[in-house]
Protein backbone atom coordinates (compact mmCIF):
# COMPACT_ATOMS: atom_id res chain seq x y z
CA UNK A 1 1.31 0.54 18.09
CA UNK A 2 0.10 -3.02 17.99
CA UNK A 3 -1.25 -4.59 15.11
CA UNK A 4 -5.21 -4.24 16.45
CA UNK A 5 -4.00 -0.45 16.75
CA UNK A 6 -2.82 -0.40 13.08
CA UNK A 7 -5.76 -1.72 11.66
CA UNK A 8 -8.14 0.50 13.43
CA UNK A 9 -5.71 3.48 12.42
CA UNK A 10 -6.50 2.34 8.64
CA UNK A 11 -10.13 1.12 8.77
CA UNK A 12 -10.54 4.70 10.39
CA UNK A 13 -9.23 6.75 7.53
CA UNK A 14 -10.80 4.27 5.17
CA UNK A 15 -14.15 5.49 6.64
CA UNK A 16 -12.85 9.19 6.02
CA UNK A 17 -12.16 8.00 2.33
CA UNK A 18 -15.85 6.59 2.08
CA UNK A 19 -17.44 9.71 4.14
CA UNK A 20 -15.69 12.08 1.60
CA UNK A 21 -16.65 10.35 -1.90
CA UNK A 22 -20.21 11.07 -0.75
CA UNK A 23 -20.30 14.46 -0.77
CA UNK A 24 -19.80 16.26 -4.13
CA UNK A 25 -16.45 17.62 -4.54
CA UNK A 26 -16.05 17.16 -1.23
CA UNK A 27 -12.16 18.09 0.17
CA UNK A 28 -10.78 18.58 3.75
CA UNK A 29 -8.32 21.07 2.66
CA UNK A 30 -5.38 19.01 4.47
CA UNK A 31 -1.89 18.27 3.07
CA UNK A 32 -0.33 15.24 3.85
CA UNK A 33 2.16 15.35 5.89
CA UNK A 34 5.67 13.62 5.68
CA UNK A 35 4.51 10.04 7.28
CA UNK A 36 1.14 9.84 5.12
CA UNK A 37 3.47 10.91 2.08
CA UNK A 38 5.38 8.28 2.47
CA UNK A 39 2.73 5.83 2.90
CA UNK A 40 0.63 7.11 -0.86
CA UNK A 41 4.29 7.07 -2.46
CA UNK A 42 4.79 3.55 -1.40
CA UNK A 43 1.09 2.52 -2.62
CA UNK A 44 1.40 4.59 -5.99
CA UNK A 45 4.94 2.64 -6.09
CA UNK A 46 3.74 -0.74 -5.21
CA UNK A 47 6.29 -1.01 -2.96
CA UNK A 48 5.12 -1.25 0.51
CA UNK A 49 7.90 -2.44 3.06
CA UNK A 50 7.72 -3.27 6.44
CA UNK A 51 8.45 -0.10 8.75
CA UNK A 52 10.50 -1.74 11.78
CA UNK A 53 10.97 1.14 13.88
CA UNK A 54 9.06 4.37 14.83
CA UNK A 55 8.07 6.82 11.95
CA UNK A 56 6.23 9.10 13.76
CA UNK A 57 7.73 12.41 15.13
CA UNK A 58 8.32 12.67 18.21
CA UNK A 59 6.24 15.51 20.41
């Protein structure tokens, strides 16, 4: 992905994030899977590194 990509990627689960604090108690029911792991460890860590190559799975 290019960096336009990435930054409608985020601004898209940002709006998820906004769309679920309105409703009370509100929860999708989803785990996260290994790449979005990674990605709340690294926040909760304050470590967030560049990723250089592919992370995603491969279908």
């Amino acid at each position: 992905m290019n960096v336009d990509q990435h930054i409608k990627v985020a601004q898209w689960h940002l709006e998820q994030a906004r769309m679920h604090a309105t409703k009370d108690g509100y929860s999708c029911g989803c785990p996260a899977n290994e790449h979005d792991q990674k990605a709340i460890d690294a926040i909760e860590s304050g470590k967030v590194e560049e990723e250089v190559a592919c992370a995603a799975p491969s279908k």
